[in-house]
PDB file of N, CA and C in Angstrom:
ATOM      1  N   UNK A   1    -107.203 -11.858  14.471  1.00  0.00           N
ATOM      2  CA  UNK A   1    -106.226 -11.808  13.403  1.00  0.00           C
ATOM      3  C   UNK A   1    -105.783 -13.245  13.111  1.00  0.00           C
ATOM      4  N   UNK A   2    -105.590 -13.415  12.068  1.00  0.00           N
ATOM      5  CA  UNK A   2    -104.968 -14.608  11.681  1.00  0.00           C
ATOM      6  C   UNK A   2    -103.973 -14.582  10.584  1.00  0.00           C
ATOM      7  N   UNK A   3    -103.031 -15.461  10.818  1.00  0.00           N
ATOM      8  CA  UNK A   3    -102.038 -15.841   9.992  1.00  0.00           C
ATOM      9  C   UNK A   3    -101.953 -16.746   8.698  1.00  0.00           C
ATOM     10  N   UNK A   4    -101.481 -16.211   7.756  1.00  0.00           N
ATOM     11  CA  UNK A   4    -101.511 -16.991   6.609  1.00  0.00           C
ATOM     12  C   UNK A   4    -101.290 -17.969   6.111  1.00  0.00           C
ATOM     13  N   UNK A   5    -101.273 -19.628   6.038  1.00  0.00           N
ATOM     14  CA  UNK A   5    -100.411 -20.659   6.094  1.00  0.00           C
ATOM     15  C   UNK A   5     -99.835 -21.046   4.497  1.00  0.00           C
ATOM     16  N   UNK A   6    -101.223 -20.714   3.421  1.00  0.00           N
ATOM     17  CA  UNK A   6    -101.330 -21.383   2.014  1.00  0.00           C
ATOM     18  C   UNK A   6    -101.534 -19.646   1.424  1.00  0.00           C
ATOM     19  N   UNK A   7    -100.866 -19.181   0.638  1.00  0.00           N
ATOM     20  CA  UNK A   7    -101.651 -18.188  -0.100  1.00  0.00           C
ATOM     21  C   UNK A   7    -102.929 -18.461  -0.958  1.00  0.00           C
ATOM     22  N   UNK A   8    -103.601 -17.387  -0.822  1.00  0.00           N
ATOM     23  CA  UNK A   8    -104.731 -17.403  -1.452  1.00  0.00           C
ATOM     24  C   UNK A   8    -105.241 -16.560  -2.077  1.00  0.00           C
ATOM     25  N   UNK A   9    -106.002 -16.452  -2.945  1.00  0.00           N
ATOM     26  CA  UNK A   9    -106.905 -14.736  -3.528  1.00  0.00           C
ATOM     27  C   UNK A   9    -108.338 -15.388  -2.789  1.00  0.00           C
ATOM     28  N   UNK A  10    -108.839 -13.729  -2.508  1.00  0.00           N
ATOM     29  CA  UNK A  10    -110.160 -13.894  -1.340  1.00  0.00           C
ATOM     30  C   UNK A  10    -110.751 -13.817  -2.484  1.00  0.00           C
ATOM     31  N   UNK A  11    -111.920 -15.021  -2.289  1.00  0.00           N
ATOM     32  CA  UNK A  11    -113.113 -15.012  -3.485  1.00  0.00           C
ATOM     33  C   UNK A  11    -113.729 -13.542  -3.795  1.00  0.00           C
ATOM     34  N   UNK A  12    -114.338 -13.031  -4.600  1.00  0.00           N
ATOM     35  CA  UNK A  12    -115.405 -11.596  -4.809  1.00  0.00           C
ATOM     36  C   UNK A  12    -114.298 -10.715  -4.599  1.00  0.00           C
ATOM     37  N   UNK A  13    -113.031 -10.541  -4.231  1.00  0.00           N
ATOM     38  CA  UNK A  13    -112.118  -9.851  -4.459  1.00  0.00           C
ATOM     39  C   UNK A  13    -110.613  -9.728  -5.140  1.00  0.00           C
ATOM     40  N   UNK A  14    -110.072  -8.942  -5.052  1.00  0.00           N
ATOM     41  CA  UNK A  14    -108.708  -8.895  -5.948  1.00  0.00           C
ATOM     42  C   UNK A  14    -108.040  -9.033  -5.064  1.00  0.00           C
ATOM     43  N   UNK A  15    -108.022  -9.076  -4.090  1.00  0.00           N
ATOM     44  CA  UNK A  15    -106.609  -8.985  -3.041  1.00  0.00           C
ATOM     45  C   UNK A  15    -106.538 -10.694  -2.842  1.00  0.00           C
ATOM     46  N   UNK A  16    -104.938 -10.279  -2.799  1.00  0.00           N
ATOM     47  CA  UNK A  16    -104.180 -11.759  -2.976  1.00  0.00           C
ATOM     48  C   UNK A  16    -103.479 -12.123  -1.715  1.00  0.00           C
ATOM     49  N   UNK A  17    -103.518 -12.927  -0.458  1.00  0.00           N
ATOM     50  CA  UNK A  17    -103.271 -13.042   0.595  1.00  0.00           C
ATOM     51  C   UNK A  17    -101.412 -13.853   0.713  1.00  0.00           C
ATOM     52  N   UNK A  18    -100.096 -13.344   0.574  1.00  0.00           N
ATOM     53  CA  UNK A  18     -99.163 -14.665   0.776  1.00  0.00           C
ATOM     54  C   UNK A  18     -98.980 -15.153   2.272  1.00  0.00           C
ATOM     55  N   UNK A  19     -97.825 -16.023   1.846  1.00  0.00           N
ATOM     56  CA  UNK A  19     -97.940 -16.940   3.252  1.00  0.00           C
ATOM     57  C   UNK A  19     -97.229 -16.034   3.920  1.00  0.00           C
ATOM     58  N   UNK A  20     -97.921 -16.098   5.373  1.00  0.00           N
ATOM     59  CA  UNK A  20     -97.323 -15.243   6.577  1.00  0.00           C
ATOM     60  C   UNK A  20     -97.838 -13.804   6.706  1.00  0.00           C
ATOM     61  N   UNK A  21     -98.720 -13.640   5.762  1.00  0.00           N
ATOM     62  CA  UNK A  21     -99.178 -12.320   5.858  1.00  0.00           C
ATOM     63  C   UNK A  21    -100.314 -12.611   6.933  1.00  0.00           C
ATOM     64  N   UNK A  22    -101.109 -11.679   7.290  1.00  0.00           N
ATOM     65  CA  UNK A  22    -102.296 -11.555   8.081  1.00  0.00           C
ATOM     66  C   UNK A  22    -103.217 -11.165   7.565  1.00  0.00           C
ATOM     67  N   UNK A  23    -104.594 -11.887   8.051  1.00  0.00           N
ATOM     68  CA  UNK A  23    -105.959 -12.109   7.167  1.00  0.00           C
ATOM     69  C   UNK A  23    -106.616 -11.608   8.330  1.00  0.00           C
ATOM     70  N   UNK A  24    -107.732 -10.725   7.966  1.00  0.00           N
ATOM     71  CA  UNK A  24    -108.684 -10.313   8.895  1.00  0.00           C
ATOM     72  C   UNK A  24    -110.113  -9.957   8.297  1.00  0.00           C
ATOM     73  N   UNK A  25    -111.300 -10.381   8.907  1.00  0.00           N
ATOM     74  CA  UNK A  25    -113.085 -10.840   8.279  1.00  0.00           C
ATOM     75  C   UNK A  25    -113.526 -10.527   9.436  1.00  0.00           C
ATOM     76  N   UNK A  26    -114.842  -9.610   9.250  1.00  0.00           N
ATOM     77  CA  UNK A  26    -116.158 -10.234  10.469  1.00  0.00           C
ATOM     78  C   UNK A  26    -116.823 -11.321   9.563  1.00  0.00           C
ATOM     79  N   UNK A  27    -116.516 -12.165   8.477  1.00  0.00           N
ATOM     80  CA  UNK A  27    -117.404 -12.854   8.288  1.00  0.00           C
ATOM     81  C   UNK A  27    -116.556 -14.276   8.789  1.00  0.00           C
ATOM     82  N   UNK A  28    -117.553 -14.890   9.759  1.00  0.00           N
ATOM     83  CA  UNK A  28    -117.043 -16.052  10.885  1.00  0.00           C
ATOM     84  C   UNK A  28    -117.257 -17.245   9.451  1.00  0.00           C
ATOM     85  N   UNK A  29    -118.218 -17.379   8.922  1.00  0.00           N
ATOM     86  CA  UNK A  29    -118.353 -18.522   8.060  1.00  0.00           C
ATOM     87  C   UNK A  29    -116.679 -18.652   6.842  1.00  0.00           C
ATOM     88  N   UNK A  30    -116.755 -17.556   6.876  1.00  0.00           N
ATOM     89  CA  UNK A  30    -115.576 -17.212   5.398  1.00  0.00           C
ATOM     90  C   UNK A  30    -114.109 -17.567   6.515  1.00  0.00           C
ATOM     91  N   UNK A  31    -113.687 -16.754   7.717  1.00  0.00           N
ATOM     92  CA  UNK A  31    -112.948 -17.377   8.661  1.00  0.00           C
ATOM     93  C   UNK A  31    -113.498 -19.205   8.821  1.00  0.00           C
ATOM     94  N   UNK A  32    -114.295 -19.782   9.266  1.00  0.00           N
ATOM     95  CA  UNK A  32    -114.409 -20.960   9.447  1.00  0.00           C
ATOM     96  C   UNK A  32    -113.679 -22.128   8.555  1.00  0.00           C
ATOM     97  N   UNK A  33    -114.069 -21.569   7.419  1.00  0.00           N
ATOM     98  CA  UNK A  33    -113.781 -22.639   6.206  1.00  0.00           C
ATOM     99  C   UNK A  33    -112.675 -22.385   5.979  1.00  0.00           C
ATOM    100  N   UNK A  34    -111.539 -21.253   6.019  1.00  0.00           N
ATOM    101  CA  UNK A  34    -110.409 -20.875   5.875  1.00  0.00           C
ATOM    102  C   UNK A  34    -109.657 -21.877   7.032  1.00  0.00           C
ATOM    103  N   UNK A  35    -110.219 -21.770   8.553  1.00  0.00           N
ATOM    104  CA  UNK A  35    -109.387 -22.489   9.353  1.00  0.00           C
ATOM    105  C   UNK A  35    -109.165 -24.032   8.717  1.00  0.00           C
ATOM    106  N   UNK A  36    -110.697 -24.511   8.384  1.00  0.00           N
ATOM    107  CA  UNK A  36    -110.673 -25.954   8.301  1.00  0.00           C
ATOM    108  C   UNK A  36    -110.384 -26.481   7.062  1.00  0.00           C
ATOM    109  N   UNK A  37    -109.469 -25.788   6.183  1.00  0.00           N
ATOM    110  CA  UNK A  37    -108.680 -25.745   4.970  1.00  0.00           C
ATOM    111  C   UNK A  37    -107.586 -25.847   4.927  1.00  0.00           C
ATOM    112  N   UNK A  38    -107.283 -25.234   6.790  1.00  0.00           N
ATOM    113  CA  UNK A  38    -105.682 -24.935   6.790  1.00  0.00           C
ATOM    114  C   UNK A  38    -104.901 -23.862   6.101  1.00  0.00           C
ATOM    115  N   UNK A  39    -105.933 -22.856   5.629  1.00  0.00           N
ATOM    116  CA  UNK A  39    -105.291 -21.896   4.695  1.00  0.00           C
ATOM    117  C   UNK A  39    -104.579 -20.531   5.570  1.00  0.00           C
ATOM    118  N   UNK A  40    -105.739 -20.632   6.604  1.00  0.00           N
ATOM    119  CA  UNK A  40    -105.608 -19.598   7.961  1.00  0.00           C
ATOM    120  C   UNK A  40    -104.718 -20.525   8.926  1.00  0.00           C
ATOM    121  N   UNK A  41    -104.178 -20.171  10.270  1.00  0.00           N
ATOM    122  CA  UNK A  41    -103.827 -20.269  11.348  1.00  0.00           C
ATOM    123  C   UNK A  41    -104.378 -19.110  12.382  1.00  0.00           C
ATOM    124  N   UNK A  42    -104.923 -19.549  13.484  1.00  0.00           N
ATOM    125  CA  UNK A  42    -105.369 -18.607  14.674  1.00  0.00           C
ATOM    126  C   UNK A  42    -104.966 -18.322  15.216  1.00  0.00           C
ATOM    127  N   UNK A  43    -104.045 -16.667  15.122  1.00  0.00           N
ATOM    128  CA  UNK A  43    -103.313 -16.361  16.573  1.00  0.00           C
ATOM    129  C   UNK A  43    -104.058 -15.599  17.647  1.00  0.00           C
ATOM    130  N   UNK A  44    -105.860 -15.768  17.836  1.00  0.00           N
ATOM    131  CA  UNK A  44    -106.102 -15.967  18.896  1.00  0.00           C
ATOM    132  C   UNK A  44    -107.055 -14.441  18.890  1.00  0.00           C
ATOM    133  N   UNK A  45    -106.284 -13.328  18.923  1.00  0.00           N
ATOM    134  CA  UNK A  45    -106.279 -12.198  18.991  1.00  0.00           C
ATOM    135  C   UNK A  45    -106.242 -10.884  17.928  1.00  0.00           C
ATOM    136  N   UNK A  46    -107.579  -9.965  17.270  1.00  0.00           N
ATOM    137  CA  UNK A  46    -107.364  -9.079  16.535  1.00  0.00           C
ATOM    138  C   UNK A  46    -106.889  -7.941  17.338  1.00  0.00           C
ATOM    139  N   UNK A  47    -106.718  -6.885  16.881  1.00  0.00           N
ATOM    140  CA  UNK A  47    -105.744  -5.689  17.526  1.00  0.00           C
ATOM    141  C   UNK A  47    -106.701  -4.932  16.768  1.00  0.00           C
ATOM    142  N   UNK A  48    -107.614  -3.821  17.151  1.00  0.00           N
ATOM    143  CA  UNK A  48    -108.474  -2.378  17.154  1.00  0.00           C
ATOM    144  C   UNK A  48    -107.640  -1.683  16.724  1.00  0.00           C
ATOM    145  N   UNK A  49    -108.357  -0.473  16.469  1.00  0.00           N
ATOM    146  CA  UNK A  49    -107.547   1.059  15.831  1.00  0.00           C
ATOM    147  C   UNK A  49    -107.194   1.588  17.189  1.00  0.00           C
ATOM    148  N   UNK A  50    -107.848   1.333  18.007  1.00  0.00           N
ATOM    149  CA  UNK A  50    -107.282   1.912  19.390  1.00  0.00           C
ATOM    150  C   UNK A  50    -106.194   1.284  20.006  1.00  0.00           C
ATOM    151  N   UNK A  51    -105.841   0.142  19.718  1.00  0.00           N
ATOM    152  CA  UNK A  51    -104.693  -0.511  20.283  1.00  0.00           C
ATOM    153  C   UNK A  51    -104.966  -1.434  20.943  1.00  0.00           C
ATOM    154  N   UNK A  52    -106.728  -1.333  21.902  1.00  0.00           N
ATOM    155  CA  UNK A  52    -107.287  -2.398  22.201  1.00  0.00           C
ATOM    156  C   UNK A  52    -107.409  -4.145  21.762  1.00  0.00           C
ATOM    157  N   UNK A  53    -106.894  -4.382  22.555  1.00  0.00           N
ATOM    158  CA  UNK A  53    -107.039  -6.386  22.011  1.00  0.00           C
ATOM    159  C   UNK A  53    -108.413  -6.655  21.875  1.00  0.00           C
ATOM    160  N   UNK A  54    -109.314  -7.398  20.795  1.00  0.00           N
ATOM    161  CA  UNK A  54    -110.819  -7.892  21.021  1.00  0.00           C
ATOM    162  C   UNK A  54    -110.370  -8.922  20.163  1.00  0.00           C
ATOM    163  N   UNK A  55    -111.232 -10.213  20.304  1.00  0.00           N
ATOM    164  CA  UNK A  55    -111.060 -11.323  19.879  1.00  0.00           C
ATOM    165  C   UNK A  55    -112.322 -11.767  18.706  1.00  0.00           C
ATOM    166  N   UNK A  56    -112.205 -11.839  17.670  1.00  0.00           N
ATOM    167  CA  UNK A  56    -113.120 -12.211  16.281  1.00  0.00           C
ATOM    168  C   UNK A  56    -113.679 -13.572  16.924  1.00  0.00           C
ATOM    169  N   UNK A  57    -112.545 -13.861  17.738  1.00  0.00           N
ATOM    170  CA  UNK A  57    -113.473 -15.437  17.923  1.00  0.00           C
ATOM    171  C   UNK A  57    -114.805 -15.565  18.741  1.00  0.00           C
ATOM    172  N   UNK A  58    -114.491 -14.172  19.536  1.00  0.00           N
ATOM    173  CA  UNK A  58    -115.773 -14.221  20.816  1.00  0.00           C
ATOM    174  C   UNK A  58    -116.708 -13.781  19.983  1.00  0.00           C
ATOM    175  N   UNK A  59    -116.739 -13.187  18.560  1.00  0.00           N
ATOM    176  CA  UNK A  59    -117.972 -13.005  18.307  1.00  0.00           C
ATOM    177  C   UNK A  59    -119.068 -14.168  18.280  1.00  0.00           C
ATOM    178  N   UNK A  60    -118.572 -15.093  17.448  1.00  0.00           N
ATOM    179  CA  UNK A  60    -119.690 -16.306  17.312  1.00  0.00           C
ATOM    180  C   UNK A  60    -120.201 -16.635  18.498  1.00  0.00           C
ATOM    181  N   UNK A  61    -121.454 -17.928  18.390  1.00  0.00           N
ATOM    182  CA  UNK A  61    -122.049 -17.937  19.291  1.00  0.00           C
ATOM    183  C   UNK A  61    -121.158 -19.257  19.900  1.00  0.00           C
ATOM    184  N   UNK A  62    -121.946 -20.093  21.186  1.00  0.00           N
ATOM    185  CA  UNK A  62    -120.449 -20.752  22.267  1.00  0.00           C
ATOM    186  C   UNK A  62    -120.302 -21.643  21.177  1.00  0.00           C
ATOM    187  N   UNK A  63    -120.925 -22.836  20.558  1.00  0.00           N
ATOM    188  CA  UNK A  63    -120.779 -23.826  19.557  1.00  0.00           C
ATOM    189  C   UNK A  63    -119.287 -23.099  18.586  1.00  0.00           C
ATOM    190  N   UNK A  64    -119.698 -21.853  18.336  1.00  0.00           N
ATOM    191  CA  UNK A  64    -118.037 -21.600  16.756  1.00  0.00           C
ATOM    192  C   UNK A  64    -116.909 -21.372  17.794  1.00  0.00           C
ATOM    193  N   UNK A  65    -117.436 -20.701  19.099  1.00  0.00           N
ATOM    194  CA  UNK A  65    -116.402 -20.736  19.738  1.00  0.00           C
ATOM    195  C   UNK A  65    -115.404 -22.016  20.066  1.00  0.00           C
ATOM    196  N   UNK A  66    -116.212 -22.397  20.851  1.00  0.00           N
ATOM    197  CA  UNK A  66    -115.956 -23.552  21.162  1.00  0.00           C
ATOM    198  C   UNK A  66    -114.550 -24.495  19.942  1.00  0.00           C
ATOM    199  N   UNK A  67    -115.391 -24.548  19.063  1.00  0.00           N
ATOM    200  CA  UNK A  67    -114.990 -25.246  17.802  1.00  0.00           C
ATOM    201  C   UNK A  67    -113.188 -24.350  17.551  1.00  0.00           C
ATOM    202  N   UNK A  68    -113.425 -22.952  17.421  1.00  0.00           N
ATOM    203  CA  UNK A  68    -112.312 -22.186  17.000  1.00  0.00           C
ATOM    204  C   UNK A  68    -111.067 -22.195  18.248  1.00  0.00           C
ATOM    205  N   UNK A  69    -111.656 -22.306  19.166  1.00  0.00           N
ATOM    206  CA  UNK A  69    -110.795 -22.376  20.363  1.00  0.00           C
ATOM    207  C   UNK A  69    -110.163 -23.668  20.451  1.00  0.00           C
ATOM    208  N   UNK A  70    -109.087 -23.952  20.271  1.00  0.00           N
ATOM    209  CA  UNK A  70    -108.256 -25.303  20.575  1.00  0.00           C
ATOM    210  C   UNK A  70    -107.171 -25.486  21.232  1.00  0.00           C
ATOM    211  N   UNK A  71    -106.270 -26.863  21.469  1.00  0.00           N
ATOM    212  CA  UNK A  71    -105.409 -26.470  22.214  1.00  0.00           C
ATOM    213  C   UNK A  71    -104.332 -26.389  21.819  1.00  0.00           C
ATOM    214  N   UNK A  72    -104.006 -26.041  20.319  1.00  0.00           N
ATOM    215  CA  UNK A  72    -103.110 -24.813  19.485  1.00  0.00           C
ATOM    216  C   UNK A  72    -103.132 -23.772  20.154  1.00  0.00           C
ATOM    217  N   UNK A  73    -103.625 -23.102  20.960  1.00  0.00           N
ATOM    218  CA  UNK A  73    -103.709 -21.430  21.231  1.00  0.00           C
ATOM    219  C   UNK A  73    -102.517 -21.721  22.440  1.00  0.00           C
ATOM    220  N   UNK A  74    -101.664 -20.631  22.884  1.00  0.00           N
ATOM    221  CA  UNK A  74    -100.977 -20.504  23.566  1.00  0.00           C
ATOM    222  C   UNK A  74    -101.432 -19.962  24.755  1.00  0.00           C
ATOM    223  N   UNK A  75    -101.238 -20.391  26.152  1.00  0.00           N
ATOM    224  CA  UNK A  75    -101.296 -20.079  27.419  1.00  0.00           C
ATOM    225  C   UNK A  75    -101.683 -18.534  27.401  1.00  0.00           C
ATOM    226  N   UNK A  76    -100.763 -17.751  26.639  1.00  0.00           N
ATOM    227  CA  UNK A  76    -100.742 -16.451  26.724  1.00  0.00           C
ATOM    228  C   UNK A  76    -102.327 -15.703  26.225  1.00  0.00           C
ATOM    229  N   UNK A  77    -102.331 -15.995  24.926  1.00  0.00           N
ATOM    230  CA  UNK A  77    -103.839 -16.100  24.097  1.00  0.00           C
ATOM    231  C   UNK A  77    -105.142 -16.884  25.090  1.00  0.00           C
ATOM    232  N   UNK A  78    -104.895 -18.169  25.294  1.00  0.00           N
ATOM    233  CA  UNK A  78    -106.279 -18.396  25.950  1.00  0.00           C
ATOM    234  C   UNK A  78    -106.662 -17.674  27.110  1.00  0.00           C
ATOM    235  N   UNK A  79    -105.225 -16.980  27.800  1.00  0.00           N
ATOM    236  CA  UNK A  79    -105.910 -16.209  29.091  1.00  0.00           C
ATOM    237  C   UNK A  79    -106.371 -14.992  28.478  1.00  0.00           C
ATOM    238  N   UNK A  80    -105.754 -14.114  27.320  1.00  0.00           N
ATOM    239  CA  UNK A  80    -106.627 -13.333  26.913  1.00  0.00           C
ATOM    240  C   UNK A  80    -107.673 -13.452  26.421  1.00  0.00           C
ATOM    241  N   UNK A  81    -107.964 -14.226  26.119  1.00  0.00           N
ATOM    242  CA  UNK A  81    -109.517 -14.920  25.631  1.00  0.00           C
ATOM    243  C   UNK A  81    -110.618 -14.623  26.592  1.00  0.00           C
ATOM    244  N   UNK A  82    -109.914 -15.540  27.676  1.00  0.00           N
ATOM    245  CA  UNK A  82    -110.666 -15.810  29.245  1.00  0.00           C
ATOM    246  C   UNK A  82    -111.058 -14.405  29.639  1.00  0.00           C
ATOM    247  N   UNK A  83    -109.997 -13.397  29.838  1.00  0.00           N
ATOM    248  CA  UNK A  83    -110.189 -12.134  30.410  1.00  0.00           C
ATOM    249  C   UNK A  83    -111.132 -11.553  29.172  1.00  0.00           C
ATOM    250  N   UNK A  84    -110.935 -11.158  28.015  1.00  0.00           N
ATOM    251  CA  UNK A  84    -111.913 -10.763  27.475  1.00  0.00           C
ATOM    252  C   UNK A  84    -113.398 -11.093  27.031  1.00  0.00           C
ATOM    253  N   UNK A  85    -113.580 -12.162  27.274  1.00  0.00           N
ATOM    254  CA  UNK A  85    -114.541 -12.945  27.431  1.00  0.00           C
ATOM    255  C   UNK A  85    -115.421 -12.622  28.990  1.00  0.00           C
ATOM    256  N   UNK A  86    -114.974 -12.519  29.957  1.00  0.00           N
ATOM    257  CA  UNK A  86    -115.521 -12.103  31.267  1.00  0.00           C
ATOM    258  C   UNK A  86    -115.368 -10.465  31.255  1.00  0.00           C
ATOM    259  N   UNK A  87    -114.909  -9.956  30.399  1.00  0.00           N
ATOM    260  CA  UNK A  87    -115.563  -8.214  29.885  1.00  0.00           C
ATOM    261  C   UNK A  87    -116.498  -8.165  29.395  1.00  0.00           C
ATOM    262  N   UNK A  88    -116.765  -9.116  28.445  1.00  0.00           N
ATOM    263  CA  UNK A  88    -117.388  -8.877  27.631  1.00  0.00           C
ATOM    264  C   UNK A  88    -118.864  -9.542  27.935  1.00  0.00           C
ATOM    265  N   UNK A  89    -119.658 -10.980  27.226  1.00  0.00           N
ATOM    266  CA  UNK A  89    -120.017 -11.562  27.378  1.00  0.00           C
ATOM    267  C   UNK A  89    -120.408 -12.400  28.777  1.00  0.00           C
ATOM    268  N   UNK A  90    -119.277 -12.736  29.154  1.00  0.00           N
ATOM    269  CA  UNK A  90    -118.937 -14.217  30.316  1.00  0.00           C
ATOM    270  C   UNK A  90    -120.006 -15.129  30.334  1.00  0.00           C
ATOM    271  N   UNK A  91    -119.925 -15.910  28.846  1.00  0.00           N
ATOM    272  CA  UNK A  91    -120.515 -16.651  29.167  1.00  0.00           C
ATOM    273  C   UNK A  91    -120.159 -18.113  29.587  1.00  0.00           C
ATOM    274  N   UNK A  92    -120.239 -18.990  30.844  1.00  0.00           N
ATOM    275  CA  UNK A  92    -120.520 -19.882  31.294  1.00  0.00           C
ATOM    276  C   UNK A  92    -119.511 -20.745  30.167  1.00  0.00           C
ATOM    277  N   UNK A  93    -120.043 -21.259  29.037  1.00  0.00           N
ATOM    278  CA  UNK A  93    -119.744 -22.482  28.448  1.00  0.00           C
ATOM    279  C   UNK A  93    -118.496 -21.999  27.850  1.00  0.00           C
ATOM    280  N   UNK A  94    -118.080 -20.874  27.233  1.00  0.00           N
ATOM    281  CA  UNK A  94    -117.010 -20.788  26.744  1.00  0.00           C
ATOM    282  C   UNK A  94    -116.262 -20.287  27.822  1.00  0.00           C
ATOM    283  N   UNK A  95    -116.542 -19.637  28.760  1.00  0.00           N
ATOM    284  CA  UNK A  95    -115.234 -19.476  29.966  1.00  0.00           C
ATOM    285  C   UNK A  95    -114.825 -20.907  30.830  1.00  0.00           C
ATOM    286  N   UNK A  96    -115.745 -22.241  30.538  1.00  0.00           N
ATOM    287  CA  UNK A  96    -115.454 -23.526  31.018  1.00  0.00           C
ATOM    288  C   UNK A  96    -114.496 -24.305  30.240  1.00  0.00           C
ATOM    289  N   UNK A  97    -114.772 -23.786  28.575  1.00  0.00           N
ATOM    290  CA  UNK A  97    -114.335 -24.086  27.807  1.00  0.00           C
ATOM    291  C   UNK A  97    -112.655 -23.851  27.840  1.00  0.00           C
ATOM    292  N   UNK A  98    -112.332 -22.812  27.908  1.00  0.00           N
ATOM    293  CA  UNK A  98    -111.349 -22.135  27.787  1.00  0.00           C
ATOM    294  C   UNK A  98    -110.343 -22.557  28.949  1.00  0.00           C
ATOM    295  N   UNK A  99    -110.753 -22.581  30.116  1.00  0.00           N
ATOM    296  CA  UNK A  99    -110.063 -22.914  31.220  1.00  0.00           C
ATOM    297  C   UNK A  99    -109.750 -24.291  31.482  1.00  0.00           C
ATOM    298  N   UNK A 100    -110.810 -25.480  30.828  1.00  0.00           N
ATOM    299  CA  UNK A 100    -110.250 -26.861  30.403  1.00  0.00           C
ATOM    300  C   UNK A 100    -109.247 -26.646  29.527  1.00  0.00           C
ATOM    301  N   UNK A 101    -109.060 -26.214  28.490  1.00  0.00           N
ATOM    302  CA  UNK A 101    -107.948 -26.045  27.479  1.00  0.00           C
ATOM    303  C   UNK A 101    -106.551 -25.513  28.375  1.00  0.00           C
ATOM    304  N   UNK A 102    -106.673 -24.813  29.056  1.00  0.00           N
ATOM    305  CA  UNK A 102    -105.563 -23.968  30.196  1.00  0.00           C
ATOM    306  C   UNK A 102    -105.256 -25.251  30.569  1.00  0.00           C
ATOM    307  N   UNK A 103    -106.116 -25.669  31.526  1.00  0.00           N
ATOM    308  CA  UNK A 103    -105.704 -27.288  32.748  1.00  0.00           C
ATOM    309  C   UNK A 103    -105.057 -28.145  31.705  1.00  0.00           C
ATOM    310  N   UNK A 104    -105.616 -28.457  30.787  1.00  0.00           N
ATOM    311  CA  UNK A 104    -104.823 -29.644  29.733  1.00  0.00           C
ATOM    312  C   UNK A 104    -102.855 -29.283  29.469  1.00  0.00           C
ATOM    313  N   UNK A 105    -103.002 -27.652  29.209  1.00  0.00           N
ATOM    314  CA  UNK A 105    -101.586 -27.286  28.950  1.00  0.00           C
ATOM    315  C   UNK A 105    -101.105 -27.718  30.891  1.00  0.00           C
ATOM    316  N   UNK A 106    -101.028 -26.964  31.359  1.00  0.00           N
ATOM    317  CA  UNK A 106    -100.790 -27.298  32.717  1.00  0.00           C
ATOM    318  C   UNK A 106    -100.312 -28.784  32.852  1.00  0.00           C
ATOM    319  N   UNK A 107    -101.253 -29.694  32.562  1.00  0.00           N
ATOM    320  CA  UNK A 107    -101.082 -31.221  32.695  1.00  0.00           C
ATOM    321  C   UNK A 107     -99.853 -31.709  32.091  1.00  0.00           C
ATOM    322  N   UNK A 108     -98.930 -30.761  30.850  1.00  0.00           N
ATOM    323  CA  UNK A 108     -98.669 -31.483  29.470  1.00  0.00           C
ATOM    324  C   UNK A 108     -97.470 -31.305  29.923  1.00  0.00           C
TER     325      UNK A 108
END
């Protein structure tokens, strides 16, 4: 899920996004360019119809991860990351990833 920073209308559609509302895509490229626009903000975590937490970010491969994961995310979020990430996947570079970002807050 992500948060709204700039309103926007989503290209190919009518819906009009304002600020503070919440934006949600499986398309990672259309999320990508939104982050690095500043139009989005990442709070880390989408929320399922089941109530279940899963993360849009773990979809990409480790490189978007990597990239989407920063150390904007809150302690709280990167450990859910971490834990869902070792459900899911566990892979190696982004669970190294993730836990440097942890140690850095720790340090700060």
């Amino acid at each position: 899920m992500f948060k709204v920073k700039r309103a926007f209308k989503e290209s190919g559609k009518d819906k009009f996004y304002a600020v503070d509302s919440t934006f949600e895509s499986e398309d990672q490229g259309k999320i990508k360019r939104l982050l690095k626009a500043g139009i989005l903000e990442n709070t880390g975590v989408q929320e399922q119809e089941d109530g279940e937490q899963s993360s849009s970010i773990l979809n990409g491969n480790v490189a978007e991860i990597k990239e989407a994961i920063t150390s904007e995310a809150k302690r709280e979020e990167l450990e859910e990351l971490k834990r869902q990430e070792i459900k899911g996947q566990n892979r190696k570079g982004v669970l190294e990833h993730i836990e440097t970002i942890i140690l850095e807050k720790e340090e700060e």
